[in-house]
N, C-alpha and C. Protein backbone atom coordinates (compact mmCIF):
# COMPACT_ATOMS: atom_id res chain seq x y z
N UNK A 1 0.84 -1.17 0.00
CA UNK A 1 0.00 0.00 0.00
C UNK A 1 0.89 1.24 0.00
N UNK A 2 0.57 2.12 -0.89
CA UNK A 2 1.74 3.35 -1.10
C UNK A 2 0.54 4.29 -0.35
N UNK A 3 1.18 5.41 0.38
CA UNK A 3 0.46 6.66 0.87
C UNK A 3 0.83 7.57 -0.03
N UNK A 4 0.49 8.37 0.02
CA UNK A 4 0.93 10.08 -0.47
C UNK A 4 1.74 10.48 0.84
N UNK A 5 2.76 11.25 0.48
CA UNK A 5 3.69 11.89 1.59
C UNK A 5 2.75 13.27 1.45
N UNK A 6 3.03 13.69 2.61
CA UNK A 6 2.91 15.62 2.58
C UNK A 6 4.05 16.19 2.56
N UNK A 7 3.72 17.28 2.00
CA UNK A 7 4.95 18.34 2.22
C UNK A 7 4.57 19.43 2.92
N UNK A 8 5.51 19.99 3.74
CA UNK A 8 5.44 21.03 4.73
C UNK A 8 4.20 20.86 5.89
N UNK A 9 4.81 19.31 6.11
CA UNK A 9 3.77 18.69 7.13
C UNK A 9 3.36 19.61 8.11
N UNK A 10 1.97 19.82 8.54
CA UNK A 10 1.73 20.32 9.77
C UNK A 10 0.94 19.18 10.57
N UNK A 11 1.59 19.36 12.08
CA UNK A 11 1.29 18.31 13.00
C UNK A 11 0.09 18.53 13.98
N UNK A 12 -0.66 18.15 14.26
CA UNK A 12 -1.17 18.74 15.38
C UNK A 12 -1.30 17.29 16.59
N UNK A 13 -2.00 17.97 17.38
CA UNK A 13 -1.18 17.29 19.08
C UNK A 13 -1.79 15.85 18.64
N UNK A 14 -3.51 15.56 17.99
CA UNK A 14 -3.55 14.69 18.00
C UNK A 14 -2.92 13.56 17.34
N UNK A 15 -2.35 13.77 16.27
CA UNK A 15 -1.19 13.22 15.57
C UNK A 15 0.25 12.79 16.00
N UNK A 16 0.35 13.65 16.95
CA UNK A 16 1.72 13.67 17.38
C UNK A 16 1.42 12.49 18.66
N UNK A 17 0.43 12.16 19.29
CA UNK A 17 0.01 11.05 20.68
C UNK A 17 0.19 10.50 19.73
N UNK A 18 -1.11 10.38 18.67
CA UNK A 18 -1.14 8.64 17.84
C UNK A 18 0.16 8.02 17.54
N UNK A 19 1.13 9.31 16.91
CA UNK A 19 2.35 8.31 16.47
C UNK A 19 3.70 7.69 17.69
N UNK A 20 3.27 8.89 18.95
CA UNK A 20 3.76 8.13 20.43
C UNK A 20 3.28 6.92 20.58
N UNK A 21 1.83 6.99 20.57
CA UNK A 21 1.02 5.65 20.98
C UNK A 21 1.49 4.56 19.96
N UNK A 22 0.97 4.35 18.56
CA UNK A 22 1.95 3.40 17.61
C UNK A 22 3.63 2.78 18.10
N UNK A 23 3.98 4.16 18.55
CA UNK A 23 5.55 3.22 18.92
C UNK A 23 5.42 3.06 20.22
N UNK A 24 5.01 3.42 21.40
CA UNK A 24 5.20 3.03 22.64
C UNK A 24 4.60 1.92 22.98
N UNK A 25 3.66 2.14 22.58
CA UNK A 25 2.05 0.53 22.89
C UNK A 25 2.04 -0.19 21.85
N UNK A 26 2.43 0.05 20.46
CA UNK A 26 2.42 -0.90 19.80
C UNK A 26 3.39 -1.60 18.78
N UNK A 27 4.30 -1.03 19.74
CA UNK A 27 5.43 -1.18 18.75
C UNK A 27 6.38 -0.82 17.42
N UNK A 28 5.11 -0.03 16.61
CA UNK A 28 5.73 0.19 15.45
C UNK A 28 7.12 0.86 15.57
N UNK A 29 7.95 1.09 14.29
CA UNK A 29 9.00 1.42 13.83
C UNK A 29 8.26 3.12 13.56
N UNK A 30 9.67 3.75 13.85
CA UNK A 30 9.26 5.10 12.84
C UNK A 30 9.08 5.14 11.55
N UNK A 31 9.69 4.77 10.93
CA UNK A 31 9.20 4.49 9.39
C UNK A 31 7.70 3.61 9.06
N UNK A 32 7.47 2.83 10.01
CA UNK A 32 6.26 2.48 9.61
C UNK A 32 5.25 3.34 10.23
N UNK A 33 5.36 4.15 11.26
CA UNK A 33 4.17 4.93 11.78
C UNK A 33 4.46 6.48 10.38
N UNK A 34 5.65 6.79 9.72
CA UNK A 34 5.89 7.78 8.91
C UNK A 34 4.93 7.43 7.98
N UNK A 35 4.95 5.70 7.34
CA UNK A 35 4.24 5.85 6.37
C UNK A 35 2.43 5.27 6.64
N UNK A 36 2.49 5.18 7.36
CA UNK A 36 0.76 5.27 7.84
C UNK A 36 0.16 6.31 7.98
N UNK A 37 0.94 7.37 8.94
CA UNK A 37 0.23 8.77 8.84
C UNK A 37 0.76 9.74 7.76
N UNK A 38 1.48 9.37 6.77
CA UNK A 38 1.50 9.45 5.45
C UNK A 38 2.49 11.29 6.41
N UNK A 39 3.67 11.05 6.83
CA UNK A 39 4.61 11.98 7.08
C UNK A 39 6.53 11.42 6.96
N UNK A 40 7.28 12.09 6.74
CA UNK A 40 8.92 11.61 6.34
C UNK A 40 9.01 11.39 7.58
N UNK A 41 9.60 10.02 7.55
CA UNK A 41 10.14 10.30 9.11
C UNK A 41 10.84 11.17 9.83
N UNK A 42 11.95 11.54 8.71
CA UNK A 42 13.00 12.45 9.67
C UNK A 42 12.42 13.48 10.24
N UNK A 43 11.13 13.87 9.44
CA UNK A 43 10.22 15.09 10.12
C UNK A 43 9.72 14.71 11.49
N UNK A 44 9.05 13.55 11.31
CA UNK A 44 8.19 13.24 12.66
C UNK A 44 8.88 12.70 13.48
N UNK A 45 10.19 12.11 13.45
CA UNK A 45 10.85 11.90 14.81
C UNK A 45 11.41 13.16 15.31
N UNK A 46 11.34 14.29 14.45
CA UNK A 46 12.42 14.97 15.04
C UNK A 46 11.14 16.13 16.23
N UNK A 47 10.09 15.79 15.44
CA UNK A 47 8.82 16.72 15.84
C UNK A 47 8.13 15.99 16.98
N UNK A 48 8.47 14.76 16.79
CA UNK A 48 7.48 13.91 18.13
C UNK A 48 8.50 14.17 19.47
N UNK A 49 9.86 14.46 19.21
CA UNK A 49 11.15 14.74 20.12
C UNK A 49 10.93 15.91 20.53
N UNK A 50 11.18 16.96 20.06
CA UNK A 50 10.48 18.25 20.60
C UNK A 50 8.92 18.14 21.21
N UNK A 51 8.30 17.60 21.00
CA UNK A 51 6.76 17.60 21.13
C UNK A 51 7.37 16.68 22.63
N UNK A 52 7.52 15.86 23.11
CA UNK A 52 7.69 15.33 23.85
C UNK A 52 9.33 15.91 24.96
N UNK A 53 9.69 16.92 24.72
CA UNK A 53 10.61 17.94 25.49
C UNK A 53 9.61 19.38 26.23
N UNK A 54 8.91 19.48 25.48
CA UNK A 54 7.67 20.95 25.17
C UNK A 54 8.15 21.95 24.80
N UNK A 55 8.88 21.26 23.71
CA UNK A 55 9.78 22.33 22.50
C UNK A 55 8.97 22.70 21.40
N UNK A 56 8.23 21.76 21.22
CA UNK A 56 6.95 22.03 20.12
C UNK A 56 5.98 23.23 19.94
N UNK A 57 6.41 23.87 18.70
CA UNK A 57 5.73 25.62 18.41
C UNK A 57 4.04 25.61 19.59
N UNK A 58 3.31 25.26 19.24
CA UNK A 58 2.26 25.15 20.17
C UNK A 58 2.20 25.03 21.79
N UNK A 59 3.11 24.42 22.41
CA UNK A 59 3.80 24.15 23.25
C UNK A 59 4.08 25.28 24.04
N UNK A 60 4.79 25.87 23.10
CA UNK A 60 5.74 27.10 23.93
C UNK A 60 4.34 28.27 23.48
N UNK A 61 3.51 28.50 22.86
CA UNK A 61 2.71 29.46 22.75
C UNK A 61 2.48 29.25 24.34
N UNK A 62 1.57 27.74 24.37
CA UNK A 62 0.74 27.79 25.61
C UNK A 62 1.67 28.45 26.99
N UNK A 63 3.37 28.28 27.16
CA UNK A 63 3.78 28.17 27.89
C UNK A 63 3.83 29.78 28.49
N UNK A 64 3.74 30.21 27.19
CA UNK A 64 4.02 32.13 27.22
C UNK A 64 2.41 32.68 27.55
N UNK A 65 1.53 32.17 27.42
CA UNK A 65 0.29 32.26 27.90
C UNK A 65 0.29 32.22 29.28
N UNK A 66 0.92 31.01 29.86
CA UNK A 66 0.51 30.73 31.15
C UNK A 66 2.06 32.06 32.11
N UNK A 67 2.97 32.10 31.80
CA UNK A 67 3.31 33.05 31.79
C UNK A 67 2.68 34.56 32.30
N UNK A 68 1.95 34.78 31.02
CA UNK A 68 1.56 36.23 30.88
C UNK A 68 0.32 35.78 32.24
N UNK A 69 -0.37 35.09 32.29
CA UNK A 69 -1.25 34.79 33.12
C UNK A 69 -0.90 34.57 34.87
N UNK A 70 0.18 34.28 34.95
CA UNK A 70 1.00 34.22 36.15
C UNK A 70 1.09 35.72 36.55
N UNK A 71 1.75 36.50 35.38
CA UNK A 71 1.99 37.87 36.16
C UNK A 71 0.37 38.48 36.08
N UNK A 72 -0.45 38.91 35.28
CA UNK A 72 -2.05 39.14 35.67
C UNK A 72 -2.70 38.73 37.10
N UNK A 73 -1.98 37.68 37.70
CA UNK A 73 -2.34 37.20 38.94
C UNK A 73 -1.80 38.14 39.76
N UNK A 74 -0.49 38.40 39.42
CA UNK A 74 0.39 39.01 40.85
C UNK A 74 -0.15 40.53 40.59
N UNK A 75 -0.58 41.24 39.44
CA UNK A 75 -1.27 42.53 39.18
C UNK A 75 -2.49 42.49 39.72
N UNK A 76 -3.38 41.91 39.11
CA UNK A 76 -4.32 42.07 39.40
C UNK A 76 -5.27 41.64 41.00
N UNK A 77 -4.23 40.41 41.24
CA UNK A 77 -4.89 40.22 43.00
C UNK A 77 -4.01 40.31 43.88
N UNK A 78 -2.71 40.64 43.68
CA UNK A 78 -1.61 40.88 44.40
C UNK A 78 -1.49 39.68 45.37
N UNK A 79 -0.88 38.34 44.64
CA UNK A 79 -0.57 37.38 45.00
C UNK A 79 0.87 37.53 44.66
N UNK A 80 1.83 37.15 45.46
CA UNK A 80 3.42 37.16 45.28
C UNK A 80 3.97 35.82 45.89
N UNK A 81 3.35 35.23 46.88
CA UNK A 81 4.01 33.77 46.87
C UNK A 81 4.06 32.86 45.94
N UNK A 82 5.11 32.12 45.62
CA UNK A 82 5.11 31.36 44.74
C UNK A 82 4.10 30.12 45.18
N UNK A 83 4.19 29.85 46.42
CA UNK A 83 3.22 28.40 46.38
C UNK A 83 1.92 28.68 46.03
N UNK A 84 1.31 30.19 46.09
CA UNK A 84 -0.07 30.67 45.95
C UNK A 84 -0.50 30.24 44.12
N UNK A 85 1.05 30.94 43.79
CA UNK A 85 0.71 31.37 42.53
C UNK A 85 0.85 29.71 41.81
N UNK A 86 1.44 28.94 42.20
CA UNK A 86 1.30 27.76 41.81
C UNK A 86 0.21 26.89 41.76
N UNK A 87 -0.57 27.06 43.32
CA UNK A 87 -1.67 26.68 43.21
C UNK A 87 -2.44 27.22 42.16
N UNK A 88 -2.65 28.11 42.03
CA UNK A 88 -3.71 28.59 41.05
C UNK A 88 -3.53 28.19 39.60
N UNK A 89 -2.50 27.86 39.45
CA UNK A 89 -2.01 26.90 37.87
C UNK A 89 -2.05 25.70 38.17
N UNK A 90 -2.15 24.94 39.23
CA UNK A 90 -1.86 23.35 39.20
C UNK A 90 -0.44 23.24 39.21
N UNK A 91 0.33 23.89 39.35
CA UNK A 91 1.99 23.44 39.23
C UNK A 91 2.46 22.98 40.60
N UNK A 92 4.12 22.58 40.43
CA UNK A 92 4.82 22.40 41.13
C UNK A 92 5.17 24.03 42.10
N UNK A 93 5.35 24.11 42.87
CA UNK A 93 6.26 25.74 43.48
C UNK A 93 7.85 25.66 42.86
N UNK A 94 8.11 24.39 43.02
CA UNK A 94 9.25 24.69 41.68
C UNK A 94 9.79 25.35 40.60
N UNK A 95 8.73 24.25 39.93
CA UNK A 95 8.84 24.82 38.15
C UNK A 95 7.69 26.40 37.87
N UNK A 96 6.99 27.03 38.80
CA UNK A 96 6.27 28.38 39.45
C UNK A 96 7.32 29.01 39.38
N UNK A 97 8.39 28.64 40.42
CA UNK A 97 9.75 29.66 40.45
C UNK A 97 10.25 29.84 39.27
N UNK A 98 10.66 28.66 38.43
CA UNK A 98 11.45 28.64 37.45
C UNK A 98 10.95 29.56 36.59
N UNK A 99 9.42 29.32 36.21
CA UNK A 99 8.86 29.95 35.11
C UNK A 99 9.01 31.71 35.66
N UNK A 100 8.79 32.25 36.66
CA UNK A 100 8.45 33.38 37.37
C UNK A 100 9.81 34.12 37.09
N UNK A 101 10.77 32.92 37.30
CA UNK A 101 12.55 33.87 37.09
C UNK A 101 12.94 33.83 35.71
N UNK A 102 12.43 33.22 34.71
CA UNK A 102 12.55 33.39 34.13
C UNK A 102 12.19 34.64 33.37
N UNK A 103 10.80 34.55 33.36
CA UNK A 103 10.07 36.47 33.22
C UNK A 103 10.66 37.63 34.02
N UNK A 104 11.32 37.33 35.02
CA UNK A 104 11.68 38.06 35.40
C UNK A 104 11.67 38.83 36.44
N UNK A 105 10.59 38.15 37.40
CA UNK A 105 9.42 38.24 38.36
C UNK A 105 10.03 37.19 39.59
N UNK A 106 11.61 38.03 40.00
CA UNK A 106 11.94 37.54 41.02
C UNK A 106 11.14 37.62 42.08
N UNK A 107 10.93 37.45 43.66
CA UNK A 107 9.86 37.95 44.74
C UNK A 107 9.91 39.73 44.89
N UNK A 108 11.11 40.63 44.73
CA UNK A 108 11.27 41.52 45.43
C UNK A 108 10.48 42.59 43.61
N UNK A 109 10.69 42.06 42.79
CA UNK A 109 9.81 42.47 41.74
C UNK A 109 8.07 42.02 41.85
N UNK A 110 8.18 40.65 41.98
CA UNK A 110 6.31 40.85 42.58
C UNK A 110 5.66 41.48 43.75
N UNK A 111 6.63 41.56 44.55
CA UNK A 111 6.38 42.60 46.03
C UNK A 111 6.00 43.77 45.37
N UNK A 112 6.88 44.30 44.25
CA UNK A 112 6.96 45.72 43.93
C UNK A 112 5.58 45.73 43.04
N UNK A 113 4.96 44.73 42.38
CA UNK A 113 4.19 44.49 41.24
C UNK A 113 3.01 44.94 42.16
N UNK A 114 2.70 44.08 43.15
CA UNK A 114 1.69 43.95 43.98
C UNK A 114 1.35 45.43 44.34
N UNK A 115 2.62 45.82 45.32
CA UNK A 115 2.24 46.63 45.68
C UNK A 115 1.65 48.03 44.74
N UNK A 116 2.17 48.06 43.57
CA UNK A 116 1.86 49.08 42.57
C UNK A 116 0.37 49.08 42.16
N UNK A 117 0.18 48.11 41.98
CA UNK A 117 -1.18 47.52 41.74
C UNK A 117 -2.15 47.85 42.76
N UNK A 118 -2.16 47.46 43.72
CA UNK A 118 -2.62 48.09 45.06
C UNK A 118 -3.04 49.47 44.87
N UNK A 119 -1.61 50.28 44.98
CA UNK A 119 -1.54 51.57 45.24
C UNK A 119 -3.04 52.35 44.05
N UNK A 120 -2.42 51.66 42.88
CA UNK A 120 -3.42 52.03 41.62
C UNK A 120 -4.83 51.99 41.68
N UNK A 121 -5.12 50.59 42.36
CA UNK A 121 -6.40 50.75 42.35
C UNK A 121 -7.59 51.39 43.73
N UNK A 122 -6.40 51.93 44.79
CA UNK A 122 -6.73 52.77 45.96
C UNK A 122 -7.04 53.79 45.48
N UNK A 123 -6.25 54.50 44.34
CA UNK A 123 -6.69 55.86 44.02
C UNK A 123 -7.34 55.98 42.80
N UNK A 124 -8.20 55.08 42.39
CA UNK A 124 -9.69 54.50 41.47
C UNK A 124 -10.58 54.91 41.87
């Protein structure tokens, strides 16, 4: 049975499980899950690898979302603990920190966030 290949494959998440699931649960080869879901392999291993790091373009949108949504928390309700702000995402207080230092949003910057925020909406 010959497939049609694509070109300038686009993946999406559900594609990217099925061809996890094919090789994890059922064994297949990459080349045989390439040519079932009718993609090159070298594309889809290299995309199911990132996809499975959360290197994957979609991935990192969501990640910059949750991000921007982390600091809206510390603005808008003047939450600055990390275990708070974790809870409210489902995360670790860990990977909360990690993501938080990364933006940039050490504690003595969400102290300052908070408190600005505060101040702002006292004189509303």
């Amino acid at each position: 049975m010959r497939t049609r290949r694509r070109t300038n494959a686009r993946y999406t998440r559900d594609a990217l499980e099925r061809a996890i699931a094919l090789h994890d649960r059922d064994g297949l080869t990459w080349p045989e899950i390439a040519a079932l879901l009718g993609y090159r392999q070298n594309s889809l291993e290299s995309t199911v690898s990132r996809f499975r790091r959360g290197l994957w373009a979609p991935a990192l949108n969501r990640l910059a979302e949750l991000d921007a949504a982390m600091e809206r928390l510390i603005l808008a309700e003047g939450v600055v603990t990390v275990p708070a702000i974790a809870r409210s995402f489902g995360l670790k207080p860990c990977t909360a920190q990690r993501r938080l230092a990364r933006r940039g949003l050490d504690r003595e910057m969400r102290e300052d966030l908070a408190a600005s925020s505060h101040d702002l909406r006292r004189a509303a």
